[in-house]
C-alpha atoms as a PDB file:
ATOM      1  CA  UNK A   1       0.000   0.000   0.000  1.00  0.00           C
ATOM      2  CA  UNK A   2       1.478   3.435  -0.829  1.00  0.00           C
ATOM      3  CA  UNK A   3       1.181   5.716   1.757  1.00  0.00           C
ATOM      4  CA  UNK A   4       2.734   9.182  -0.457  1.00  0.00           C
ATOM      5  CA  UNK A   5       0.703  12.176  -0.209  1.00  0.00           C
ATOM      6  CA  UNK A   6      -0.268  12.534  -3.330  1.00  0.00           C
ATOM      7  CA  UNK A   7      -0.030  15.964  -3.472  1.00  0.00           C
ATOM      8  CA  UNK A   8       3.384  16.782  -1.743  1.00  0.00           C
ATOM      9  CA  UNK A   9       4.764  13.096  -1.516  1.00  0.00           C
ATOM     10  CA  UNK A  10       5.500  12.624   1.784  1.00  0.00           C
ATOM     11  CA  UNK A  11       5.236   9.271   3.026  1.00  0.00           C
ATOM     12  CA  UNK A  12       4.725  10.783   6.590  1.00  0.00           C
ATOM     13  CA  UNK A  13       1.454  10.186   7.281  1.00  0.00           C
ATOM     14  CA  UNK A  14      -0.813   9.600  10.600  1.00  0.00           C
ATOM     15  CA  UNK A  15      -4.027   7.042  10.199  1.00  0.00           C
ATOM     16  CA  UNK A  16      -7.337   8.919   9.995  1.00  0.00           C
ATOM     17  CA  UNK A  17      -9.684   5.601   9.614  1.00  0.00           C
ATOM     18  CA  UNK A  18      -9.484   2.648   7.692  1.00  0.00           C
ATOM     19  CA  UNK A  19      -7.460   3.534   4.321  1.00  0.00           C
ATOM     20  CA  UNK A  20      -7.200   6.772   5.328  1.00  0.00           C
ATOM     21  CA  UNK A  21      -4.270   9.263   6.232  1.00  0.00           C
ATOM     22  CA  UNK A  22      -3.444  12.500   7.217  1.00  0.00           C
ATOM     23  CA  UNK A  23      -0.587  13.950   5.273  1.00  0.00           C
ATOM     24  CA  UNK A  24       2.519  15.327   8.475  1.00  0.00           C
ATOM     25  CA  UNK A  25       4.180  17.608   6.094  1.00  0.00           C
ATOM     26  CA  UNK A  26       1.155  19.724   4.567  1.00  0.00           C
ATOM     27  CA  UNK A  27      -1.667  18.395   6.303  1.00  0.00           C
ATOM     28  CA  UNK A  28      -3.813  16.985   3.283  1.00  0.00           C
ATOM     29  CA  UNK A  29      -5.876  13.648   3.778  1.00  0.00           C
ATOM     30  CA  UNK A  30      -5.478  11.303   1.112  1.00  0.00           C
ATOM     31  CA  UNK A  31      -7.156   7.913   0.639  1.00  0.00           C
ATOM     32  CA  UNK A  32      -5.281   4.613  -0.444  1.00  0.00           C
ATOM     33  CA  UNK A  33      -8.270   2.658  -1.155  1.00  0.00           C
ATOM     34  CA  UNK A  34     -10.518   4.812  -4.024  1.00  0.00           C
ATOM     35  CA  UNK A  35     -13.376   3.372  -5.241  1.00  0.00           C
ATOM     36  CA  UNK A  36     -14.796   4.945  -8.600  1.00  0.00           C
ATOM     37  CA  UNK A  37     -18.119   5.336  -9.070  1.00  0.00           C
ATOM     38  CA  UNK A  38     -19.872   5.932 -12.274  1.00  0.00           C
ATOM     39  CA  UNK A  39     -21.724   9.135 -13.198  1.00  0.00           C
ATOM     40  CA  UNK A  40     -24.263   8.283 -15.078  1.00  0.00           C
ATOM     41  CA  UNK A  41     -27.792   9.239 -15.459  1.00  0.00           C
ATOM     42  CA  UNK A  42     -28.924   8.297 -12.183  1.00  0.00           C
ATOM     43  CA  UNK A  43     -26.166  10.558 -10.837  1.00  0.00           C
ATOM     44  CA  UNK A  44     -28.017  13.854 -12.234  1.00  0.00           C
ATOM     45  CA  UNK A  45     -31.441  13.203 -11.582  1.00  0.00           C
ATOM     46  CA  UNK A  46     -32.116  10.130  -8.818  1.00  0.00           C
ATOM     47  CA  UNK A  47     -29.307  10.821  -7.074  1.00  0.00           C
ATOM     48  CA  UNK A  48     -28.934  14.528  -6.831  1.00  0.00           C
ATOM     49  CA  UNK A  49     -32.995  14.477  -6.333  1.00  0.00           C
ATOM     50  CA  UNK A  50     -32.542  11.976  -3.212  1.00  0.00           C
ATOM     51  CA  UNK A  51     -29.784  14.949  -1.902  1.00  0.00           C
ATOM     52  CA  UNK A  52     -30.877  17.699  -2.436  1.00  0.00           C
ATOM     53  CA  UNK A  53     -34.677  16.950  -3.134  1.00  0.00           C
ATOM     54  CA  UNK A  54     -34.582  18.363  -6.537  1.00  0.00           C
ATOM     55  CA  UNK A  55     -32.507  17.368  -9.960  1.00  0.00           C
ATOM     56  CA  UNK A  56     -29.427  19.067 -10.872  1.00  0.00           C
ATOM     57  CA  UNK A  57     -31.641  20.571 -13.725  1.00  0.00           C
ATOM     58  CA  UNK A  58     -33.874  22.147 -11.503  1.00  0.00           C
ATOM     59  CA  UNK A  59     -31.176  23.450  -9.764  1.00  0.00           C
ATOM     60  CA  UNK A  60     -30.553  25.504 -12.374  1.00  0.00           C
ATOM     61  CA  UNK A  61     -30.876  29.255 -10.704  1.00  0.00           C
ATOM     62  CA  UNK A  62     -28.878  28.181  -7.362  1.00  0.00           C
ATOM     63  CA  UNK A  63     -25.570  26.882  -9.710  1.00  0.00           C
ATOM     64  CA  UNK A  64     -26.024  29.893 -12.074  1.00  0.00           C
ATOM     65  CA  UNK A  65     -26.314  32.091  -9.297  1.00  0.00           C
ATOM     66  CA  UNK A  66     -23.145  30.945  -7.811  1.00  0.00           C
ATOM     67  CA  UNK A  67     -21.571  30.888 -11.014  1.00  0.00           C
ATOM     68  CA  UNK A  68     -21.675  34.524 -11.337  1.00  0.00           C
ATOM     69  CA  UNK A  69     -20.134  34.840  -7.718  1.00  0.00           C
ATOM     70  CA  UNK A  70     -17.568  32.232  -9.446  1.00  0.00           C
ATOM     71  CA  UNK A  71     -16.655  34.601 -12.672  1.00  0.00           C
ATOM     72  CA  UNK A  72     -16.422  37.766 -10.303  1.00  0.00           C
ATOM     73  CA  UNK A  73     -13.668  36.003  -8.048  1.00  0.00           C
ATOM     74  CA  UNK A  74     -11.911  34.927 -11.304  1.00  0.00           C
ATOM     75  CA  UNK A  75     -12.065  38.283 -13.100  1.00  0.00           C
ATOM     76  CA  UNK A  76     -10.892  40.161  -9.921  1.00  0.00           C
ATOM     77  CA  UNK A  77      -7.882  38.058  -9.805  1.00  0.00           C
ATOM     78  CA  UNK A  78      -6.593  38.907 -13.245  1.00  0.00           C
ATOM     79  CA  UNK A  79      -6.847  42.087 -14.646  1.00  0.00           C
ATOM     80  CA  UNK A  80      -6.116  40.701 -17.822  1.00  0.00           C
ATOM     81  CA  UNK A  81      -8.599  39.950 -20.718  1.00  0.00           C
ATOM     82  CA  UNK A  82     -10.442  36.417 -20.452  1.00  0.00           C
ATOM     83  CA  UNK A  83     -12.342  35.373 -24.162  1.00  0.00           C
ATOM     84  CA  UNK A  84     -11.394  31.048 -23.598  1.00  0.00           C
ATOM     85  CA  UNK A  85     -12.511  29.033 -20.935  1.00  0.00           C
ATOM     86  CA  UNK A  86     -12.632  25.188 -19.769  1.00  0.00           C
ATOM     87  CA  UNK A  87     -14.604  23.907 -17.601  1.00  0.00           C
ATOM     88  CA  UNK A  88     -13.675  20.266 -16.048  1.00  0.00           C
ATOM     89  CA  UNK A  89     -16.667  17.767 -14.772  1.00  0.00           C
ATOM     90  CA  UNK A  90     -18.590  20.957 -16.635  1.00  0.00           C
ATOM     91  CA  UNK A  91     -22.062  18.802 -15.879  1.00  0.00           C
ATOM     92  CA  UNK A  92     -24.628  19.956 -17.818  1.00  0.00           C
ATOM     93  CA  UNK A  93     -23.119  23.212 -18.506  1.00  0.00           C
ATOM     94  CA  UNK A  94     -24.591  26.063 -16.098  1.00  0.00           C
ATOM     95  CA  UNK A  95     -21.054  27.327 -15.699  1.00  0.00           C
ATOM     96  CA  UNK A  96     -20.193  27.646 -19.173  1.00  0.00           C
ATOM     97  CA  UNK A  97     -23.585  29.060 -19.903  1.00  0.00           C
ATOM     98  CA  UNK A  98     -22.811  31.972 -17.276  1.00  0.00           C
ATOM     99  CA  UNK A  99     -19.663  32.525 -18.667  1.00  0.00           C
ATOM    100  CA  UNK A 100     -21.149  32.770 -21.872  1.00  0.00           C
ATOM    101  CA  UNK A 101     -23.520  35.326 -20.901  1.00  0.00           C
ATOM    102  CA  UNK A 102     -20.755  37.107 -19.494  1.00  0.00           C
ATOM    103  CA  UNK A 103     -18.701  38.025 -22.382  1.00  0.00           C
ATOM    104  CA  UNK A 104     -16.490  34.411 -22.620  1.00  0.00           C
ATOM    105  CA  UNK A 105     -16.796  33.759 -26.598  1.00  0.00           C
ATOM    106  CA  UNK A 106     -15.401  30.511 -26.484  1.00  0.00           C
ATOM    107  CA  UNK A 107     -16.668  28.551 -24.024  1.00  0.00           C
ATOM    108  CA  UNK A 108     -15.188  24.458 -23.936  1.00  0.00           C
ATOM    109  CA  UNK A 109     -16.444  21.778 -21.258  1.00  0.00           C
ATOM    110  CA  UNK A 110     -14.796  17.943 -20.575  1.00  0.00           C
ATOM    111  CA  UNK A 111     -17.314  15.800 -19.110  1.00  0.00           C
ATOM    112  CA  UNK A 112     -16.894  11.960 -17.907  1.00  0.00           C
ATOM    113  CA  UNK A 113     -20.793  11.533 -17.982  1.00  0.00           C
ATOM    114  CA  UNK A 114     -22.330  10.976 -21.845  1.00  0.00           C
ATOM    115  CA  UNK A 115     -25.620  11.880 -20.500  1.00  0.00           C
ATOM    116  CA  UNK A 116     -24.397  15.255 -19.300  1.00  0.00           C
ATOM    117  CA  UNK A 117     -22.157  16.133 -22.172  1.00  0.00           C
ATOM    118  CA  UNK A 118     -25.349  15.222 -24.318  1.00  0.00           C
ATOM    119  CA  UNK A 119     -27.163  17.534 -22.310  1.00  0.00           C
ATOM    120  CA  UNK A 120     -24.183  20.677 -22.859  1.00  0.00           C
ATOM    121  CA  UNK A 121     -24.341  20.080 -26.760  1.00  0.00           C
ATOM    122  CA  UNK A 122     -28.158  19.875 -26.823  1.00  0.00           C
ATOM    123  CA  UNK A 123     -29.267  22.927 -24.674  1.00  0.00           C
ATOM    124  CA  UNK A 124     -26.699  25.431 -25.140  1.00  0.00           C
ATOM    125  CA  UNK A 125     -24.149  24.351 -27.773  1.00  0.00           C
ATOM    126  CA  UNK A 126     -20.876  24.082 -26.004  1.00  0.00           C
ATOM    127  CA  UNK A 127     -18.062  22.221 -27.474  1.00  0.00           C
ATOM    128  CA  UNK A 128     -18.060  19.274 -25.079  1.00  0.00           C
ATOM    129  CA  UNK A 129     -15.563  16.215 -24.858  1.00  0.00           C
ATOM    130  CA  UNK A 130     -17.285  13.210 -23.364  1.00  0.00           C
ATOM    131  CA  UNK A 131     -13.912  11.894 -21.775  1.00  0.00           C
ATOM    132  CA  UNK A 132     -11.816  11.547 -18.955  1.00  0.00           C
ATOM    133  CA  UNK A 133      -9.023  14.915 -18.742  1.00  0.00           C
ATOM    134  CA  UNK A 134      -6.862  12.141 -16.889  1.00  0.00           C
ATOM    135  CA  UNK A 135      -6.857   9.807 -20.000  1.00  0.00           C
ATOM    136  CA  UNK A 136      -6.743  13.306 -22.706  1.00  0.00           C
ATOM    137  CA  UNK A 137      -3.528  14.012 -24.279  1.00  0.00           C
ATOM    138  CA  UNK A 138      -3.963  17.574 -25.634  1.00  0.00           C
ATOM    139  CA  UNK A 139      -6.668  19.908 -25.079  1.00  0.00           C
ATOM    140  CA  UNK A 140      -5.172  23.299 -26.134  1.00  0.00           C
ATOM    141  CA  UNK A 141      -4.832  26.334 -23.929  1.00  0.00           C
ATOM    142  CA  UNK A 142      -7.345  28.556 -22.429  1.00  0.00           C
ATOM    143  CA  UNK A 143      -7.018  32.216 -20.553  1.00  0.00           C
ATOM    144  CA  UNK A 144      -9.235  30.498 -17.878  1.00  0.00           C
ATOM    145  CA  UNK A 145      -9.612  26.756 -16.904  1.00  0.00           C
ATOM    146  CA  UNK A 146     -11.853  25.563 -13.969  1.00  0.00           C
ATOM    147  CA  UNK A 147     -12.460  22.399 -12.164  1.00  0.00           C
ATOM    148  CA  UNK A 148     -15.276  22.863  -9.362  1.00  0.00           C
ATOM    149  CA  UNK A 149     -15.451  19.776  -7.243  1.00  0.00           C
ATOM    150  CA  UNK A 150     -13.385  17.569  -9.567  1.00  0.00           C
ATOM    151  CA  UNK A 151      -9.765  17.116  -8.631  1.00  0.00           C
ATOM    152  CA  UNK A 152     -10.466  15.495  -5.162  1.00  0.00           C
ATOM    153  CA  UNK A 153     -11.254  12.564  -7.867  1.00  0.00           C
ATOM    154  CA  UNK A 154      -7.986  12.410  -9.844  1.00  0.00           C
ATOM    155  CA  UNK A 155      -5.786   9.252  -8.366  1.00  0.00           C
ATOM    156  CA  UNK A 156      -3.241  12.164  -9.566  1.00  0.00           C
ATOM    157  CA  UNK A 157      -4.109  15.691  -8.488  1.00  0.00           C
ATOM    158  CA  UNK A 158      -0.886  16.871  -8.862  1.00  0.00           C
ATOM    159  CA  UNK A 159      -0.148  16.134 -12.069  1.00  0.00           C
ATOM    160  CA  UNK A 160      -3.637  17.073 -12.954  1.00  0.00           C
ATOM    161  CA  UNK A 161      -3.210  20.270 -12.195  1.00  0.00           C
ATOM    162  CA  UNK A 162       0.306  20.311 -13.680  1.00  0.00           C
ATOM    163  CA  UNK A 163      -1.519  19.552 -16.810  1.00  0.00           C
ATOM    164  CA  UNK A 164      -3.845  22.251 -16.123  1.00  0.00           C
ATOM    165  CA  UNK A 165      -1.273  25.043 -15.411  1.00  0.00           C
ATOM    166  CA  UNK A 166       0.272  23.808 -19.645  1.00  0.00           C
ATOM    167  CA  UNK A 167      -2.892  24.437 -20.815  1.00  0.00           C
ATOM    168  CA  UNK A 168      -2.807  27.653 -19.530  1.00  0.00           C
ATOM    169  CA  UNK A 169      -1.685  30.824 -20.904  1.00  0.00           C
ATOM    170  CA  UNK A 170       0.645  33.123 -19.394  1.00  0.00           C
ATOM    171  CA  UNK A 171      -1.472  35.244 -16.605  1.00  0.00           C
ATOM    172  CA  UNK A 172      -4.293  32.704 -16.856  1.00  0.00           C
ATOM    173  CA  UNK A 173      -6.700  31.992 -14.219  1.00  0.00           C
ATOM    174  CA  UNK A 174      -6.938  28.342 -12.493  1.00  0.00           C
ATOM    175  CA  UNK A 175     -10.402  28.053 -10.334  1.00  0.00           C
ATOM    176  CA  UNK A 176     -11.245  25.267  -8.424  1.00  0.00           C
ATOM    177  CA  UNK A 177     -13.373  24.366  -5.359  1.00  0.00           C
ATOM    178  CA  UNK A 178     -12.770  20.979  -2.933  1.00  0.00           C
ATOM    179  CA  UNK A 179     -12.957  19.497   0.165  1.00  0.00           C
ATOM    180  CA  UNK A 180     -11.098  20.573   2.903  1.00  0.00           C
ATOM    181  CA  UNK A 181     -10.172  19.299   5.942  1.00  0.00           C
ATOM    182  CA  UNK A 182      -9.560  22.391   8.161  1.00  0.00           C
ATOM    183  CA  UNK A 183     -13.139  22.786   8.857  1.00  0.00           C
ATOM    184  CA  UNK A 184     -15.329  21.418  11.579  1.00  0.00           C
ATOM    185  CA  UNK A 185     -16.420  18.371  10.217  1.00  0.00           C
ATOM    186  CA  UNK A 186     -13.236  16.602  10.405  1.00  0.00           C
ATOM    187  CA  UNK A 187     -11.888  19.134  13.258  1.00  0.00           C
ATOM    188  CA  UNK A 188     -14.604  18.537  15.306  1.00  0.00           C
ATOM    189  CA  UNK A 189     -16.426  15.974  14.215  1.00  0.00           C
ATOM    190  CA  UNK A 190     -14.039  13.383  12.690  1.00  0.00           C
ATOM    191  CA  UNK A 191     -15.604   9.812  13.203  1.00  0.00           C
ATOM    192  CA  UNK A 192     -18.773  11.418  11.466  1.00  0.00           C
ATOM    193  CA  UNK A 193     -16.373  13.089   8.569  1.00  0.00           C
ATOM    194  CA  UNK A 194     -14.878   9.511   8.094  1.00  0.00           C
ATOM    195  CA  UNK A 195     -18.345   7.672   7.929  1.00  0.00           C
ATOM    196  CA  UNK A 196     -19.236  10.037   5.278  1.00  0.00           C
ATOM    197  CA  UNK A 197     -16.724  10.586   3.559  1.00  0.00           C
ATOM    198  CA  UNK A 198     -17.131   9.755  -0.484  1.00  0.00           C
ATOM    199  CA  UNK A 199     -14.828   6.444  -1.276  1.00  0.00           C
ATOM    200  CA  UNK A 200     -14.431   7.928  -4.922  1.00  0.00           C
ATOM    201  CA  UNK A 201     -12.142  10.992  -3.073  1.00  0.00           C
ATOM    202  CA  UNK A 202      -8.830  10.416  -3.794  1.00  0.00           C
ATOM    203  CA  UNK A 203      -7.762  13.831  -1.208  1.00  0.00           C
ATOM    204  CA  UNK A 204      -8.665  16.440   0.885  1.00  0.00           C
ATOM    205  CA  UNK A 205      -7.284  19.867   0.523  1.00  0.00           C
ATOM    206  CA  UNK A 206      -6.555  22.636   3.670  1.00  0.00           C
ATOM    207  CA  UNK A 207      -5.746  26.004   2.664  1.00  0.00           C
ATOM    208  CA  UNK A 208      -2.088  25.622   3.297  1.00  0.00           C
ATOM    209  CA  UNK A 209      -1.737  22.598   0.718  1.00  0.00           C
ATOM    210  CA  UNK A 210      -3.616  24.240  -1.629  1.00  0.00           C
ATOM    211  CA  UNK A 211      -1.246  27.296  -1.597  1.00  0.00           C
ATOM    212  CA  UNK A 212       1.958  25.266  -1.305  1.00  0.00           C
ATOM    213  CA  UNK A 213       0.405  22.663  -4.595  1.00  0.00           C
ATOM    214  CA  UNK A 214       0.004  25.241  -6.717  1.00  0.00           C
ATOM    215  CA  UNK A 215       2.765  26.727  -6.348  1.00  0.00           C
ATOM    216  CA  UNK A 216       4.730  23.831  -6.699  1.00  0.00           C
ATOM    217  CA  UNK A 217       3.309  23.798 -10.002  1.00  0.00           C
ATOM    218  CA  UNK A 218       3.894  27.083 -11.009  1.00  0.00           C
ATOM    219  CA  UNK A 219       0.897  29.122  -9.911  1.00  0.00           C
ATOM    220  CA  UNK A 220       1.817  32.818  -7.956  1.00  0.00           C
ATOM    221  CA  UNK A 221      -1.165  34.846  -6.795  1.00  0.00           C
ATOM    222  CA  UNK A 222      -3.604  32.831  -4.799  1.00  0.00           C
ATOM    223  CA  UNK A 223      -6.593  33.634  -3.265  1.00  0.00           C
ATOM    224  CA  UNK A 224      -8.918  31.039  -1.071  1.00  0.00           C
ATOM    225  CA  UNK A 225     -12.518  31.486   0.330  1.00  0.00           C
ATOM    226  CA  UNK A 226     -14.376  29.520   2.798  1.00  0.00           C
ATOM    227  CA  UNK A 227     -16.904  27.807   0.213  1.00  0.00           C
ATOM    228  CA  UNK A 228     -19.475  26.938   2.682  1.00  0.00           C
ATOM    229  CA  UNK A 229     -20.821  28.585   6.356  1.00  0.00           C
ATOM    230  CA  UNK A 230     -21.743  26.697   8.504  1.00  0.00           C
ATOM    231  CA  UNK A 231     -21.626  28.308  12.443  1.00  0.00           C
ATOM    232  CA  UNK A 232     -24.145  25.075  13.718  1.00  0.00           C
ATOM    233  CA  UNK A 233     -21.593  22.361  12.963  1.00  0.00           C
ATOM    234  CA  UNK A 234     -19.715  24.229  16.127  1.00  0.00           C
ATOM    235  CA  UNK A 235     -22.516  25.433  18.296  1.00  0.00           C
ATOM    236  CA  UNK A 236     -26.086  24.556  18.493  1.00  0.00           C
ATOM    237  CA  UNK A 237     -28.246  27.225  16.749  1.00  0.00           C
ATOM    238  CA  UNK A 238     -30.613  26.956  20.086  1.00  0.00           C
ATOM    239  CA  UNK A 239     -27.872  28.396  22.065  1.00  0.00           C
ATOM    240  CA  UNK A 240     -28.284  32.090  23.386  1.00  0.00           C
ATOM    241  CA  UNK A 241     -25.047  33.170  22.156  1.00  0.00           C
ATOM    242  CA  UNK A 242     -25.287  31.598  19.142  1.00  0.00           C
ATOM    243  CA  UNK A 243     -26.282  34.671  16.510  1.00  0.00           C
ATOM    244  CA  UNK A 244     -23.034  36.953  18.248  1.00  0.00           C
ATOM    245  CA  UNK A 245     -21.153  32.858  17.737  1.00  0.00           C
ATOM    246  CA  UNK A 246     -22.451  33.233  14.199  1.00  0.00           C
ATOM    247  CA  UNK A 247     -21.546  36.432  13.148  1.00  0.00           C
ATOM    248  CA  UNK A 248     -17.416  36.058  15.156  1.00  0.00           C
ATOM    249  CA  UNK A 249     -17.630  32.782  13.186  1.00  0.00           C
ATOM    250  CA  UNK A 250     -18.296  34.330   9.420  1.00  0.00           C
ATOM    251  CA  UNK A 251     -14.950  36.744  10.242  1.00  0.00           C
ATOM    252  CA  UNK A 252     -13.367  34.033  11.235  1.00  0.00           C
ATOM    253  CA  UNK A 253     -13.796  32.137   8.134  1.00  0.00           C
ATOM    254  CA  UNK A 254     -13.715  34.856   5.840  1.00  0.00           C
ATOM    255  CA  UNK A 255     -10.055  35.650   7.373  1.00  0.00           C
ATOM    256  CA  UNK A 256      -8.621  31.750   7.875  1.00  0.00           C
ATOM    257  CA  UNK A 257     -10.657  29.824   4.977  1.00  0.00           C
ATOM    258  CA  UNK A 258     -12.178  27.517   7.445  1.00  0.00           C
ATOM    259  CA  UNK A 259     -14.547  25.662   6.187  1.00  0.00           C
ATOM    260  CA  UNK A 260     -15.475  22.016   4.918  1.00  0.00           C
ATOM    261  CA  UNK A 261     -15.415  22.921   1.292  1.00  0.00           C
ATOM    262  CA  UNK A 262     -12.563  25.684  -0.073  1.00  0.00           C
ATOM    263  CA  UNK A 263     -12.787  27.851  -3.344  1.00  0.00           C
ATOM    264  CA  UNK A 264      -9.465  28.302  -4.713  1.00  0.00           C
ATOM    265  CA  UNK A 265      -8.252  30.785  -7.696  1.00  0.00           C
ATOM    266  CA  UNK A 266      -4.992  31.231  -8.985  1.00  0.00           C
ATOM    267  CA  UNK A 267      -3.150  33.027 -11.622  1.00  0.00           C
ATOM    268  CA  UNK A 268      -0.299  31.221 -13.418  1.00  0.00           C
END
């Protein structure tokens, strides 16, 4: 069994759970034992619906919504003009279709599922590969390439986003979002984190291994935000203090990046 962090190598590593370990040198949690799971149909529609109690389609205003939040964060990073995109695990396309509507004029997607990738072509036109990036040799090069909730999947994020920072071009914006493990889940809550954790997750950022990956592959200006809030995972919400809790707590995560789910942008 190899016990390297896959994203800094380091075979120092403390056990989390069963196949699981917690990187000693930048603190990422990696898992030895990745099961793949398939997205198909079911994925978008029976599964998301059991979730979330509604299909990724209907969904539709909530992703968009956050996908102009997404394009703001990326344009305020770089200065510089942004025409190409990518978008990895693109879905059925509600990022590309915000970016489209927001001056991008070429607008490309890579997507494992065929169902989705369908879906991309059908509805809005994008230029959609129905493939795995792990598996694609060339893909050209983009001013912006994003990967939201995608390279916690890769059995090898770094050289994922190696390949990523190629297909860049100079100044170009990287955006991604992931799990991370400096947040209360596994901070406060780890037996829980570990029980549901997803087996396809090959690792599990923190704020500090983001920064010190992507630099390692050539990235300079970083910028990380909490992705999710969520002030109840640390104190009950029927607690008296727990609105003055709530409010020290948003600071806090707006300052530190705590939180079970990062955004990350970076320019190359």
């Amino acid at each position: 069994m190899d016990r390297s962090c896959p994203l800094c190598t380091s075979s120092k590593a403390d056990c989390v759970s069963d196949n699981i370990f917690k990187c000693l040198k930048c603190g990422s949690v990696f898992n030895t034992a990745v099961l793949p799971i398939a997205y198909n149909d079911d994925y978008f529609i029976v599964d998301y619906l059991k979730q979330y109690g509604r299909t990724y389609e209907e969904d539709f205003p909530q992703i968009y919504g956050m996908a102009l939040t997404r394009l703001k964060r990326i344009k305020k990073i770089s200065r510089t003009p942004q025409k190409s995109i990518l978008d990895i695990g693109c879905a059925l396309g509600f990022f590309l279709k915000a970016a489209s509507d927001n001056g991008f004029t070429c607008t490309d997607g890579i997507e494992i599922s065929a169902y989705a990738a369908s879906y991309c072509r059908k509805k809005f036109g994008f230029n959609v590969k129905n493939e795995s990036f792990e598996k694609i040799t060339s893909i050209g090069t983009y001013d912006v390439i994003t990967a939201w909730y995608f390279i916690e999947h890769c059995s090898e994020p770094f050289k994922t986003i190696e390949k990523i920072s190629a297909s860049l071009v100079k100044n170009g914006v990287f955006a991604f979002s992931a799990p991370s493990v400096f947040g209360p889940m596994f901070c406060l809550h780890k037996d829980k984190w570990a029980a549901s954790r997803p087996v396809d997750h090959s690792v599990d950022f923190n704020p500090r291994s983001a920064r010190r990956t992507l630099k390692r592959a050539g990235f300079r200006k970083i910028k990380i935000y909490a992705a999710g809030f969520h002030p109840e995972r640390v104190m009950r919400s029927d607690r008296f203090f727990f609105r003055f809790f709530s409010a020290i707590y948003k600071l806090f995560t707006k300052l530190t990046g705590y939180s079970d789910t990062i955004e990350v942008y970076a320019v190359k």
